[in-house]
C-alpha atoms as a PDB file:
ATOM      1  CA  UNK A   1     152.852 -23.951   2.112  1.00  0.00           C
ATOM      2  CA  UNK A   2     153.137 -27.603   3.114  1.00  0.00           C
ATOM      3  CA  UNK A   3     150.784 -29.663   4.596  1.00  0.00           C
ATOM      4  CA  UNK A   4     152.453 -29.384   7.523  1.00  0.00           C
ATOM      5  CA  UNK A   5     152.309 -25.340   7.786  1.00  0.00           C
ATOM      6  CA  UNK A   6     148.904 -25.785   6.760  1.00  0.00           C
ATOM      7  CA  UNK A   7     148.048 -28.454   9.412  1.00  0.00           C
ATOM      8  CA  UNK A   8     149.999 -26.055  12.277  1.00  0.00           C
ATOM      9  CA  UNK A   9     147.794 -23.210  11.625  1.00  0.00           C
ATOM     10  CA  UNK A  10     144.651 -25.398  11.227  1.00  0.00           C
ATOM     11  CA  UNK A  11     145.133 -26.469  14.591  1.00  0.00           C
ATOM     12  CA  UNK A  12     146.364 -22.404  16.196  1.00  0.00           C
ATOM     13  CA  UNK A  13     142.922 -21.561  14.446  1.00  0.00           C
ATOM     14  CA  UNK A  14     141.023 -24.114  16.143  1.00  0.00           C
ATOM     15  CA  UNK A  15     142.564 -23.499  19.532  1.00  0.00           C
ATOM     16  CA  UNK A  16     142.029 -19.815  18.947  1.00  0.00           C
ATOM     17  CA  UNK A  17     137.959 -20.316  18.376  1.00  0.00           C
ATOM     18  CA  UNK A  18     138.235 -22.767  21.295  1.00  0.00           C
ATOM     19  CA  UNK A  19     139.562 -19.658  23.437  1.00  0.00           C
ATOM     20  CA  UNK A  20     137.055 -17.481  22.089  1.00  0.00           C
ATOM     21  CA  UNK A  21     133.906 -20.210  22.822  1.00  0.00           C
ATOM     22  CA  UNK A  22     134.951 -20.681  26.109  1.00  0.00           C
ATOM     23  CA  UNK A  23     135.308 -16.602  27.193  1.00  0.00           C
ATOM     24  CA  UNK A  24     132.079 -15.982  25.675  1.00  0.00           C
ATOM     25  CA  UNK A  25     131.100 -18.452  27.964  1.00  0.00           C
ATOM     26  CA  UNK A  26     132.390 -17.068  31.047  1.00  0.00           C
ATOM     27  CA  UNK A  27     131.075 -13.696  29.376  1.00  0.00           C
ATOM     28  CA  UNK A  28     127.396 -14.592  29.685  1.00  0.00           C
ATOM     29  CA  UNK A  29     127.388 -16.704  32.613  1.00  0.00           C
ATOM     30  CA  UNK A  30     128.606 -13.468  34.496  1.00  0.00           C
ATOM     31  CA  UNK A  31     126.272 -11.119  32.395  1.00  0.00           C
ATOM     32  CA  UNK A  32     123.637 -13.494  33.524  1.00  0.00           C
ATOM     33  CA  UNK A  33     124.713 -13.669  37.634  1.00  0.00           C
ATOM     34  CA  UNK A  34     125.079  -9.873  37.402  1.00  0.00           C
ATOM     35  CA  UNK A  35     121.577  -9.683  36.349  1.00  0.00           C
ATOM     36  CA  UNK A  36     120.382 -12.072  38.589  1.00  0.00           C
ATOM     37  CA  UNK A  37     122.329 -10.137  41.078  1.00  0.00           C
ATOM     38  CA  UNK A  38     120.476  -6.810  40.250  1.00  0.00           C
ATOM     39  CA  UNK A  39     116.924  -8.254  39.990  1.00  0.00           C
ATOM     40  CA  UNK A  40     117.819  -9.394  43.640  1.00  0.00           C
ATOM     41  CA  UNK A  41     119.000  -6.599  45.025  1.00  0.00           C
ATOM     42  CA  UNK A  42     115.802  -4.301  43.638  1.00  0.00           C
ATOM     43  CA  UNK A  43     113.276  -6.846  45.056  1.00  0.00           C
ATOM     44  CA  UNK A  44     114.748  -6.655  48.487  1.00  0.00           C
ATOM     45  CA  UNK A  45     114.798  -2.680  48.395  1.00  0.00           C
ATOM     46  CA  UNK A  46     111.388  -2.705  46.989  1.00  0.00           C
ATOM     47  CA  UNK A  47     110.436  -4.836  50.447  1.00  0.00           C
ATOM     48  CA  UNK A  48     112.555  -2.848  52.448  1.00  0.00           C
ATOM     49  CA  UNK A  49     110.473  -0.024  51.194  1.00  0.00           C
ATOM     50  CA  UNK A  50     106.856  -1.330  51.904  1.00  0.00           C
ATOM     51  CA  UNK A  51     107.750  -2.406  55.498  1.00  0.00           C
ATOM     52  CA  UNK A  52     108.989   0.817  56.258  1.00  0.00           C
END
């Protein structure tokens, strides 16, 4: 292998992790808005509960 080859698969490797960083990312900013979501939603049926 050249450095060439070498330097073309550094860089596919790099822009691989790069894809990988950024949907984990996206991953736990949406784990962390669903749970958000959630701990919402059970507050305001535990309200809706005690004024009933």
């Amino acid at each position: 292998m050249n450095i060439e080859q070498v330097r073309e698969q550094l860089h596919l490797l790099i822009d691989e992790v790069d894809d990988l960083y950024v949907l984990n990312g996206l991953y736990r900013n949406l784990a962390a808005d669903k749970r958000q979501r959630d701990q919402y939603e059970k507050e305001k049926a535990k309200k809706a509960v005690k004024k009933n």
